[in-house]
N, C-alpha and C. Protein backbone atom coordinates (compact mmCIF):
# COMPACT_ATOMS: atom_id res chain seq x y z
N UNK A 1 251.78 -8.34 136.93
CA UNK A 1 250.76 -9.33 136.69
C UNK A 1 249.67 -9.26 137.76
N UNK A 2 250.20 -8.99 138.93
CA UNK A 2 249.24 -8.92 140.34
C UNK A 2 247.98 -7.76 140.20
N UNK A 3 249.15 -6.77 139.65
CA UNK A 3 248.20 -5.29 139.17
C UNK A 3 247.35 -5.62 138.42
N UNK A 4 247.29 -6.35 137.04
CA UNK A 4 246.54 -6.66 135.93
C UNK A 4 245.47 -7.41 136.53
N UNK A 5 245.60 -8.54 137.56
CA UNK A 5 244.54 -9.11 138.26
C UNK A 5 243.64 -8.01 138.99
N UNK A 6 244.36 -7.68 139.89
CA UNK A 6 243.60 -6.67 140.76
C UNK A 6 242.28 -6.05 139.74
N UNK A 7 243.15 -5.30 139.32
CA UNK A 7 242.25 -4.12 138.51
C UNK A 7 241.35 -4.91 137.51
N UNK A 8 241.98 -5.94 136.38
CA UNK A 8 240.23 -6.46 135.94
C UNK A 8 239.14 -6.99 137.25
N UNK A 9 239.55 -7.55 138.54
CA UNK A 9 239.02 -7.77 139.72
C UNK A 9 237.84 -6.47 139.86
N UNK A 10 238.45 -5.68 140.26
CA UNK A 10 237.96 -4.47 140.68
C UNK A 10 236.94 -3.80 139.09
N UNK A 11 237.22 -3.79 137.89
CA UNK A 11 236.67 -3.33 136.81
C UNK A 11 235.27 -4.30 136.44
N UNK A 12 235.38 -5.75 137.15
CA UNK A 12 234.32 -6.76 137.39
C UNK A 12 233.48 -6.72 137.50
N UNK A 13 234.22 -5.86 139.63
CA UNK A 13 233.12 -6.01 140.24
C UNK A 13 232.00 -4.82 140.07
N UNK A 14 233.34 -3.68 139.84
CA UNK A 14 232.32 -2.38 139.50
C UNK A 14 231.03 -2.18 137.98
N UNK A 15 231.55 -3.34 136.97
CA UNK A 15 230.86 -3.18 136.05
C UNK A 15 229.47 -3.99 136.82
N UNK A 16 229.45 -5.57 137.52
CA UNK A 16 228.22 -6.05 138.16
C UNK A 16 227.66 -4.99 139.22
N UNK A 17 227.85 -4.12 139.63
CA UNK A 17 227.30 -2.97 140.76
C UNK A 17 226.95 -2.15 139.70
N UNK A 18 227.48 -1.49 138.70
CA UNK A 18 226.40 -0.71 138.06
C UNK A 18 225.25 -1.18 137.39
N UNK A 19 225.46 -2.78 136.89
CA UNK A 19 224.35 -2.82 136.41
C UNK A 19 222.98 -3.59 137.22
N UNK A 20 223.19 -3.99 138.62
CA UNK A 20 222.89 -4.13 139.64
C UNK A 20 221.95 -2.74 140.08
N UNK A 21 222.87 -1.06 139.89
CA UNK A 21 222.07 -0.11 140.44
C UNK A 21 221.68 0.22 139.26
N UNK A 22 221.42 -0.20 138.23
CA UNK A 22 221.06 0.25 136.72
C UNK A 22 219.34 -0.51 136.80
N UNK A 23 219.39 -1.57 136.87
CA UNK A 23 218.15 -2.44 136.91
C UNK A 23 217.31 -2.41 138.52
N UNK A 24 217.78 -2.31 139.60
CA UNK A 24 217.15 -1.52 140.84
C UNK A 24 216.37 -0.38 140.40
N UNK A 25 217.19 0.82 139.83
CA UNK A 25 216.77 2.33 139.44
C UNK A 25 215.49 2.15 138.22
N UNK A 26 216.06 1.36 137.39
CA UNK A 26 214.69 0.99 136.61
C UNK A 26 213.47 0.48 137.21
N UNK A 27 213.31 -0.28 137.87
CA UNK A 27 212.49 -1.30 138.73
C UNK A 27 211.63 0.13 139.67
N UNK A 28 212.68 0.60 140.41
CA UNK A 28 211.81 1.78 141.15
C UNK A 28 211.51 2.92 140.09
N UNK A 29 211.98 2.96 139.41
CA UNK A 29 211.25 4.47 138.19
C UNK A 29 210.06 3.23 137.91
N UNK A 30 210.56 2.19 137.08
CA UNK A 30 208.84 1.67 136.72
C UNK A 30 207.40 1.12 137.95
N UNK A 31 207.91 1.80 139.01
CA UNK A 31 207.20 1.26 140.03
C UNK A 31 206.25 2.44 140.71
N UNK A 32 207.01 3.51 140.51
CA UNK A 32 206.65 4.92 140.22
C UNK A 32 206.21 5.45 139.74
N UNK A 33 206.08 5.13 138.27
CA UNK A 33 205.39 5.89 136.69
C UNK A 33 204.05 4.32 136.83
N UNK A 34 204.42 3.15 137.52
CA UNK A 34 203.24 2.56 137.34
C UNK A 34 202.06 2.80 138.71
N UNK A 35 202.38 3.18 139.87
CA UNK A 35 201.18 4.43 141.33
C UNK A 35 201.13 4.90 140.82
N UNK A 36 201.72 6.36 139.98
CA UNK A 36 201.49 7.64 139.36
C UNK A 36 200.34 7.82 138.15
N UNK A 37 200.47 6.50 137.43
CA UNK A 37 199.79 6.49 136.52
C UNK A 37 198.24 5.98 136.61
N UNK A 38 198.41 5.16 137.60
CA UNK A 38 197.26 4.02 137.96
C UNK A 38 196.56 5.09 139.17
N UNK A 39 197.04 6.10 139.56
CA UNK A 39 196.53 6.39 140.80
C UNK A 39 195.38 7.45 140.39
N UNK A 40 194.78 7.57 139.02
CA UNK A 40 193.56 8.44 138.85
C UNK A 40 192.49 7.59 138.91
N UNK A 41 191.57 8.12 139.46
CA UNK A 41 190.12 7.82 139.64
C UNK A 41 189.30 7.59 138.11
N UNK A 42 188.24 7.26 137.93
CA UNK A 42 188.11 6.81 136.84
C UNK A 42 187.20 7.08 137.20
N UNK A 43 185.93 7.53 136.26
CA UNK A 43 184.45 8.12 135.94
C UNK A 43 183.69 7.76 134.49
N UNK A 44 182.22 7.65 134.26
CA UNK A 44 181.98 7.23 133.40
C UNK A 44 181.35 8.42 132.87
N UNK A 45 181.61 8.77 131.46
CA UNK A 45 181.21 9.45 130.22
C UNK A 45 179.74 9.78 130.49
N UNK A 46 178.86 11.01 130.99
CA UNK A 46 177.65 10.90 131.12
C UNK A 46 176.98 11.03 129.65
N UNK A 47 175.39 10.84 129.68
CA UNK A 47 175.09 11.30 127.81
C UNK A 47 174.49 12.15 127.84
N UNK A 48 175.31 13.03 127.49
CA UNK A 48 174.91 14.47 127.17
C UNK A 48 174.16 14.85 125.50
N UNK A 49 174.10 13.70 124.74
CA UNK A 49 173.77 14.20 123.73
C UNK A 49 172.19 14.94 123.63
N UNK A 50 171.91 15.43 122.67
CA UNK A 50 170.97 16.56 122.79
C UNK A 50 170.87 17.69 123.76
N UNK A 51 171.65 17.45 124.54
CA UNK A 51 171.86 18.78 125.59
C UNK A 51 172.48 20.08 124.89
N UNK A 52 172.09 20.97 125.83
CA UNK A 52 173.25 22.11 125.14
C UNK A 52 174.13 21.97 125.75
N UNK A 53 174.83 23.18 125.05
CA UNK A 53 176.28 23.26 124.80
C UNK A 53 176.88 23.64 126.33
N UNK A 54 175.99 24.45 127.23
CA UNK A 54 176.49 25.12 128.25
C UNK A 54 176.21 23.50 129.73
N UNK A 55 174.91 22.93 129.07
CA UNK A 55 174.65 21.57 130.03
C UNK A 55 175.64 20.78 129.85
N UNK A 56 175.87 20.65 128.87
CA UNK A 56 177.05 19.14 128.65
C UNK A 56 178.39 19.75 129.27
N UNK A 57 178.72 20.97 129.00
CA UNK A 57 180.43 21.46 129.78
C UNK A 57 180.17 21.53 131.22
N UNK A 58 178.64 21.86 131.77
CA UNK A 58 178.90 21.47 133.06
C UNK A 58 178.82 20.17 133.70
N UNK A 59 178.34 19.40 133.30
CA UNK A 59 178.12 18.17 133.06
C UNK A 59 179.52 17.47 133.16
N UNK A 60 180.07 17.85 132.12
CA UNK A 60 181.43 17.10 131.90
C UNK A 60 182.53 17.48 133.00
N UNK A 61 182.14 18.58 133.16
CA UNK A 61 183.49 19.46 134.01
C UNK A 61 183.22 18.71 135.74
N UNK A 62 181.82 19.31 136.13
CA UNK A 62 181.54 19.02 137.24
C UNK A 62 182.39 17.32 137.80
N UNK A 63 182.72 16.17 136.73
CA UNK A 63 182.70 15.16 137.44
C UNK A 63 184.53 14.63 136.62
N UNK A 64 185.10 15.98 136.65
CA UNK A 64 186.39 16.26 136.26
C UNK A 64 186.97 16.14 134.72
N UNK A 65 186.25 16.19 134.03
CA UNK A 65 186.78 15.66 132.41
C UNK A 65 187.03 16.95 131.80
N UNK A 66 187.68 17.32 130.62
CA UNK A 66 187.42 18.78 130.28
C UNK A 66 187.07 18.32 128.99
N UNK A 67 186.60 19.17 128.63
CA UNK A 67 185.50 19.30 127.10
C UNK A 67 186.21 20.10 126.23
N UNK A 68 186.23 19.48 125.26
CA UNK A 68 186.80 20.16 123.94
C UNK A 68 186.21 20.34 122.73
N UNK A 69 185.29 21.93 122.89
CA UNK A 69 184.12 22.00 121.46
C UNK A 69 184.46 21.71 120.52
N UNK A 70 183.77 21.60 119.77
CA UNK A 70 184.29 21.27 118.28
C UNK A 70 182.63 22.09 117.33
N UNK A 71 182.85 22.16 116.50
CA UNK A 71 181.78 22.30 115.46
C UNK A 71 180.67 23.65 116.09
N UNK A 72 179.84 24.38 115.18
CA UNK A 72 178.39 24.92 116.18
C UNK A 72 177.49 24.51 115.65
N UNK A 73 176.81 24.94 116.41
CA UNK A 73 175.39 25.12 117.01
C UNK A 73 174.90 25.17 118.39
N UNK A 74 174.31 24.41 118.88
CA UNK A 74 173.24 24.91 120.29
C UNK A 74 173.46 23.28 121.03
N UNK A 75 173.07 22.66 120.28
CA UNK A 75 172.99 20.89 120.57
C UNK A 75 174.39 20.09 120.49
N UNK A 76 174.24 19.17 121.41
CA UNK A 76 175.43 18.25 121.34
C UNK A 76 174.86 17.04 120.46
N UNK A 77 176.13 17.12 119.48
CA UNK A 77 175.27 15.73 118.73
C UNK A 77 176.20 14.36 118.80
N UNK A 78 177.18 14.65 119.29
CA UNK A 78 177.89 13.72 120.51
C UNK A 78 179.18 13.45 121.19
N UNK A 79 179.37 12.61 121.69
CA UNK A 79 181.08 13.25 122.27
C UNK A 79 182.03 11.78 122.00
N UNK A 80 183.24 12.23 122.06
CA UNK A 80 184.26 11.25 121.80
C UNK A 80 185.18 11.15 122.99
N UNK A 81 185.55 10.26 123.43
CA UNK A 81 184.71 8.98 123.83
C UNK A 81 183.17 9.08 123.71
N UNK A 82 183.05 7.51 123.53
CA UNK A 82 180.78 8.18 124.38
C UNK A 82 180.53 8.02 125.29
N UNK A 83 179.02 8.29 125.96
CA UNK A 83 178.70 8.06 126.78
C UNK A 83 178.74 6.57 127.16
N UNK A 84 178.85 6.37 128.49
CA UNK A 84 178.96 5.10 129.09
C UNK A 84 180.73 4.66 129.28
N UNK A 85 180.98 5.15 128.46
CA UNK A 85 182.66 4.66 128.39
C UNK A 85 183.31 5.18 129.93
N UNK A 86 184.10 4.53 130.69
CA UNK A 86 185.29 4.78 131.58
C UNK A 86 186.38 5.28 131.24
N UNK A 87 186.48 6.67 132.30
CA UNK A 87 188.07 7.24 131.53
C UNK A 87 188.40 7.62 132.72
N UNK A 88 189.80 7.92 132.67
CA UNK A 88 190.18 8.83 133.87
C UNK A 88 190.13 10.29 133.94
N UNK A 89 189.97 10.53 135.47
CA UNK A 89 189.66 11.97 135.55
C UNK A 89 190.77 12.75 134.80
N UNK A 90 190.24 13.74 134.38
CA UNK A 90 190.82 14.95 133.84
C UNK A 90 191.22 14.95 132.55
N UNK A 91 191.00 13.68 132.02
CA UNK A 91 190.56 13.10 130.31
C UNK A 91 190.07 14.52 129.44
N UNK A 92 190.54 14.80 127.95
CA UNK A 92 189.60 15.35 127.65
C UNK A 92 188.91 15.01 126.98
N UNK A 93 187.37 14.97 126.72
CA UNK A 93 186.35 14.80 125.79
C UNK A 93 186.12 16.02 124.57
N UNK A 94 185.90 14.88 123.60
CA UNK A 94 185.52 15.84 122.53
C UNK A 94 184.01 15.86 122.32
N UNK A 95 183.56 17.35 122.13
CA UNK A 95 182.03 17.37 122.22
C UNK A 95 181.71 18.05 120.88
N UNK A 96 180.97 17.23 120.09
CA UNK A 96 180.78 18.19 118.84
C UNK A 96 178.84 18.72 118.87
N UNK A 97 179.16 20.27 118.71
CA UNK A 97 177.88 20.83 118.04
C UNK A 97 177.67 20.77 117.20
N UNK A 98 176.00 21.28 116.73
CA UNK A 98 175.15 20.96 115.44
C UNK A 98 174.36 21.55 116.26
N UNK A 99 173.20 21.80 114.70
CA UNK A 99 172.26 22.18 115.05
C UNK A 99 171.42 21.24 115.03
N UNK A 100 169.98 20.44 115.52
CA UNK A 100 169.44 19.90 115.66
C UNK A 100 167.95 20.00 114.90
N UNK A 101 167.61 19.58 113.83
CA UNK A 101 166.39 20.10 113.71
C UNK A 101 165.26 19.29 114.02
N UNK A 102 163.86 20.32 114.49
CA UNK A 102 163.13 19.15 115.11
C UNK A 102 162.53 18.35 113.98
N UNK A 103 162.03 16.97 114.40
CA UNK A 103 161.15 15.76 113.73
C UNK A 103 159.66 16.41 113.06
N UNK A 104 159.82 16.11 111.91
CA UNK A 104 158.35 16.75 111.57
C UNK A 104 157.98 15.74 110.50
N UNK A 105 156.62 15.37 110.75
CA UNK A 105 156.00 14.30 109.77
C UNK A 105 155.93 14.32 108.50
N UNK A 106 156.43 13.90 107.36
CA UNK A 106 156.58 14.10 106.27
C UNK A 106 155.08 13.62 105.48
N UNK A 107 155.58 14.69 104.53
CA UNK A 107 153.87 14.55 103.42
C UNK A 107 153.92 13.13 102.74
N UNK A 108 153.09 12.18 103.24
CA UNK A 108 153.05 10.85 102.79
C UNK A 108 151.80 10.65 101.64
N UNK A 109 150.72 11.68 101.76
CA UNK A 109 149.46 11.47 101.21
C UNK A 109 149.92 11.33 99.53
N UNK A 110 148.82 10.39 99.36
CA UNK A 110 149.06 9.50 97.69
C UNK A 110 150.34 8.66 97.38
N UNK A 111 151.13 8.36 98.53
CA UNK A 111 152.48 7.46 98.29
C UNK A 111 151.49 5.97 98.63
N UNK A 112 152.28 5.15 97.74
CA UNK A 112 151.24 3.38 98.59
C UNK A 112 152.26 3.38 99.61
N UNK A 113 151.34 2.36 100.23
CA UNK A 113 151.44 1.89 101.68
C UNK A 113 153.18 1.61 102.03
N UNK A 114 153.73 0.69 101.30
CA UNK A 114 154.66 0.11 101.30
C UNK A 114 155.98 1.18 101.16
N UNK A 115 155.92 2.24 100.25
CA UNK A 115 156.76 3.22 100.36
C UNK A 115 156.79 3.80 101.63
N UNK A 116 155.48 4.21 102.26
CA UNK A 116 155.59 5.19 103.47
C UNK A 116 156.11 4.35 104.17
N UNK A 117 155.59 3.35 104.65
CA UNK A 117 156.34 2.33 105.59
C UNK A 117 157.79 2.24 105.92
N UNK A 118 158.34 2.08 104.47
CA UNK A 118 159.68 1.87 104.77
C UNK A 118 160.60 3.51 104.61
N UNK A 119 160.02 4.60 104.43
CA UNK A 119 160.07 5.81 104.56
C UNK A 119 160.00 5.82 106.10
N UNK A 120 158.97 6.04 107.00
CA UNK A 120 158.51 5.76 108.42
C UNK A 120 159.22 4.78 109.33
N UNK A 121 159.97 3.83 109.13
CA UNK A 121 160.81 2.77 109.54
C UNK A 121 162.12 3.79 109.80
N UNK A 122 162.58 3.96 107.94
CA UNK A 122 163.83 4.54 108.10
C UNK A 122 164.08 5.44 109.33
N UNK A 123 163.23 6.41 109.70
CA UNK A 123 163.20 7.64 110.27
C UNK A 123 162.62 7.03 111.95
N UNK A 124 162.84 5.95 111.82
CA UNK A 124 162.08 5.23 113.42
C UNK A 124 161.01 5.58 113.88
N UNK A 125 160.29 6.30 112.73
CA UNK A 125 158.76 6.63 113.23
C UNK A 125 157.84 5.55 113.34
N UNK A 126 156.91 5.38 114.47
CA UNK A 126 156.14 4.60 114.89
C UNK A 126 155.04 4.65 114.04
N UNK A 127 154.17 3.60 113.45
CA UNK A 127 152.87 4.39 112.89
C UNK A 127 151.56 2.91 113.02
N UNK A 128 150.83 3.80 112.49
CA UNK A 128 149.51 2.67 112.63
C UNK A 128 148.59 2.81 111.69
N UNK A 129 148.17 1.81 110.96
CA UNK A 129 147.56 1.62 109.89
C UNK A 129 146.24 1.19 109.88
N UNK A 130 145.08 2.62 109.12
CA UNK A 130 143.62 2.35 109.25
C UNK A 130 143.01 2.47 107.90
N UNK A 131 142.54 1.07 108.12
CA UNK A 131 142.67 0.98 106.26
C UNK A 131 140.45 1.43 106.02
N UNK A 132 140.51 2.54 104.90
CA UNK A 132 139.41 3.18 104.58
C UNK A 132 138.74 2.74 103.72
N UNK A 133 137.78 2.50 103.38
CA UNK A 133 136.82 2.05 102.36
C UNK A 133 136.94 2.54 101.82
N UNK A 134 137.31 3.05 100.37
CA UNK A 134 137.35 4.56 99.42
C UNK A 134 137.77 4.01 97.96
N UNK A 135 136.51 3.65 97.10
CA UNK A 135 136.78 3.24 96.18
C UNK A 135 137.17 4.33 94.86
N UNK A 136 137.10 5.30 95.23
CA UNK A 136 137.82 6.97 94.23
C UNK A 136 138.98 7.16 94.62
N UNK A 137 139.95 6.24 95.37
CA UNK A 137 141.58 6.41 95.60
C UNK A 137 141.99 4.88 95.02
N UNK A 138 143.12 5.16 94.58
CA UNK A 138 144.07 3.38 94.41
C UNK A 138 144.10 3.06 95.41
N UNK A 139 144.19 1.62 95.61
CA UNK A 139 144.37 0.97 96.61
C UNK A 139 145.32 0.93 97.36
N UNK A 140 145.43 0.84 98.81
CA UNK A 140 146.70 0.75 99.16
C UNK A 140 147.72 2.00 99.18
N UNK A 141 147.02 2.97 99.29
CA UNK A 141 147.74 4.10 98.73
C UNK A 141 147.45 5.23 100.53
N UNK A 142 148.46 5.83 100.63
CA UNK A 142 148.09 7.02 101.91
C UNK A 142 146.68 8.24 101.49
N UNK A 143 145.53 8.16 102.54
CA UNK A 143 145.12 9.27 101.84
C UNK A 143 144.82 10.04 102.82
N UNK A 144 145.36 9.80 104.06
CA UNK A 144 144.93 11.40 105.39
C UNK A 144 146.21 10.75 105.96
N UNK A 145 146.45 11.34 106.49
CA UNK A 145 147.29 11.03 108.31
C UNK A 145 147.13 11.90 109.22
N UNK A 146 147.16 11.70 110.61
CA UNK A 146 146.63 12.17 111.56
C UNK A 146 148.36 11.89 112.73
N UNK A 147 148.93 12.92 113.30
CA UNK A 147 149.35 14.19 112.53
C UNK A 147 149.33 14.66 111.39
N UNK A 148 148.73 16.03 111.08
CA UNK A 148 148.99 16.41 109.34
C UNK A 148 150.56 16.56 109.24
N UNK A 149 150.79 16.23 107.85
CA UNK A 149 152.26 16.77 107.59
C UNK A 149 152.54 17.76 107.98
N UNK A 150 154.29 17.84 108.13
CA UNK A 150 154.45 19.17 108.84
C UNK A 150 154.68 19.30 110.49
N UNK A 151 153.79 18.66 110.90
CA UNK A 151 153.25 18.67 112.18
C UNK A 151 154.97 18.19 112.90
N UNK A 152 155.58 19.05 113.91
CA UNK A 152 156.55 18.46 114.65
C UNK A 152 156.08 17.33 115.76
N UNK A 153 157.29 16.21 115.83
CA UNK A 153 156.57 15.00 116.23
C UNK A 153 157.41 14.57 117.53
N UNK A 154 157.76 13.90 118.39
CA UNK A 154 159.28 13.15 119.19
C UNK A 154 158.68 11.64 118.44
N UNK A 155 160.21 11.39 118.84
CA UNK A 155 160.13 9.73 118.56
C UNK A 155 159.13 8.85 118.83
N UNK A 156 158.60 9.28 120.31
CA UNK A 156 157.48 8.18 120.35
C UNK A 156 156.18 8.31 120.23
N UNK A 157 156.04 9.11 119.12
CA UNK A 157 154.58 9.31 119.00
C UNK A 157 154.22 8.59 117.81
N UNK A 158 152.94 8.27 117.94
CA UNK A 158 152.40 7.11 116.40
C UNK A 158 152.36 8.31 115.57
N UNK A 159 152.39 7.83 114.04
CA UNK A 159 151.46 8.68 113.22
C UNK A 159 150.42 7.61 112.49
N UNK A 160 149.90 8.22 112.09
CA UNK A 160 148.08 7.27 112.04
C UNK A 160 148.23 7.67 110.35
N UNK A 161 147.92 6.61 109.64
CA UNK A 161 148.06 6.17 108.38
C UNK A 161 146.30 5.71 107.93
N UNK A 162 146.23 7.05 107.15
CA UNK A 162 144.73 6.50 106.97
C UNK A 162 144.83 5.63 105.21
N UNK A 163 144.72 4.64 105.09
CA UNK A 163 144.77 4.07 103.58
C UNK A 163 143.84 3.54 102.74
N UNK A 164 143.19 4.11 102.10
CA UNK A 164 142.48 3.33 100.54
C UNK A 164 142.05 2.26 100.57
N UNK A 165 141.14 1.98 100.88
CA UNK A 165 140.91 -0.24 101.02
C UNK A 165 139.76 -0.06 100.09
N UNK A 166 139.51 -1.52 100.09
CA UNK A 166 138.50 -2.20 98.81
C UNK A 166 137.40 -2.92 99.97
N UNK A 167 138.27 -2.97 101.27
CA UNK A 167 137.35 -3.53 102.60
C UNK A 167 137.50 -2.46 103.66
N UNK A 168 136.87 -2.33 104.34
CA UNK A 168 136.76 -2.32 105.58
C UNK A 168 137.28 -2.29 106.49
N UNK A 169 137.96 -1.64 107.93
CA UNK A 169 138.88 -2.34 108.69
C UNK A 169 138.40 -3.61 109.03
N UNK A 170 138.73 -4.39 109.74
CA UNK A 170 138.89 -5.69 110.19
C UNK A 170 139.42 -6.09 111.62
């Protein structure tokens, strides 16, 4: 009977000590995997879009991220994560190519006003409206622009909308 005490005694104490060094050992592994994990530096996503292909990998590389092409062409048309985002070093980014084609003013002449507009909006083109005395066109209607069609443009340039009036500018 003494034996039977002893030994569940002893089978007790040894089962509370393992799980004593069971939950210690956890505690320091999760204390470990949580410095280890936390201990990268963190950098923000530069914007490389429209860059090439050879600017954006140095770009990316130089400030530790690695780049992972995707798609061709010449141009970056953007990366995953994006720009601005925080990641940790040695993250990889996905960078997809395309080709880029440039902005060129579309043939608006004889569309009315109101079409080109919201044609010109869509495309975030800036424009400005000079309305012509010209009673041999409909009213309200495009009849020059200044860029001619065609003409390659950047975003912030006006295009000049010459239009058909019954008056005068004003």
């Amino acid at each position: 009977m003494k034996n039977w005490k002893r030994i569940i005694k002893k089978l007790t104490y040894n089962m509370i000590m393992f799980v004593l060094g069971a939950i210690s050992g956890g505690l320091i592994l999760l204390l470990f995997i949580f410095i280890f994990v936390n201990s990268s530096a963190y950098v923000t996503i530069p914007e490389v879009k429209g860059e090439s292909k050879d600017t954006a990998i140095k770009a990316l590389k130089e400030i530790g991220l690695i780049p992972l092409i995707q798609g061709v062409g010449n141009k970056v048309l953007y990366t995953e994560p994006s720009a601005g985002k925080r990641v940790k070093k040695g993250r990889h980014i996905f960078v997809q190519l395309g080709k880029i084609e440039p902005l060129k003013v579309p043939d608006l002449i004889g569309v009315p006003l109101q079409v080109a507009e919201q044609f010109l909006t869509s495309y975030s083109l800036n424009y400005k409206i000079i309305k012509i005395y010209n009673s041999d066109e409909k009213i309200e209607t495009v009849i020059d622009m200044d860029p001619k069609p065609g003409t390659i443009v950047n975003k912030n340039d006006t295009i000049l909308l010459k239009i058909a009036s019954s008056e005068v500018n004003k």
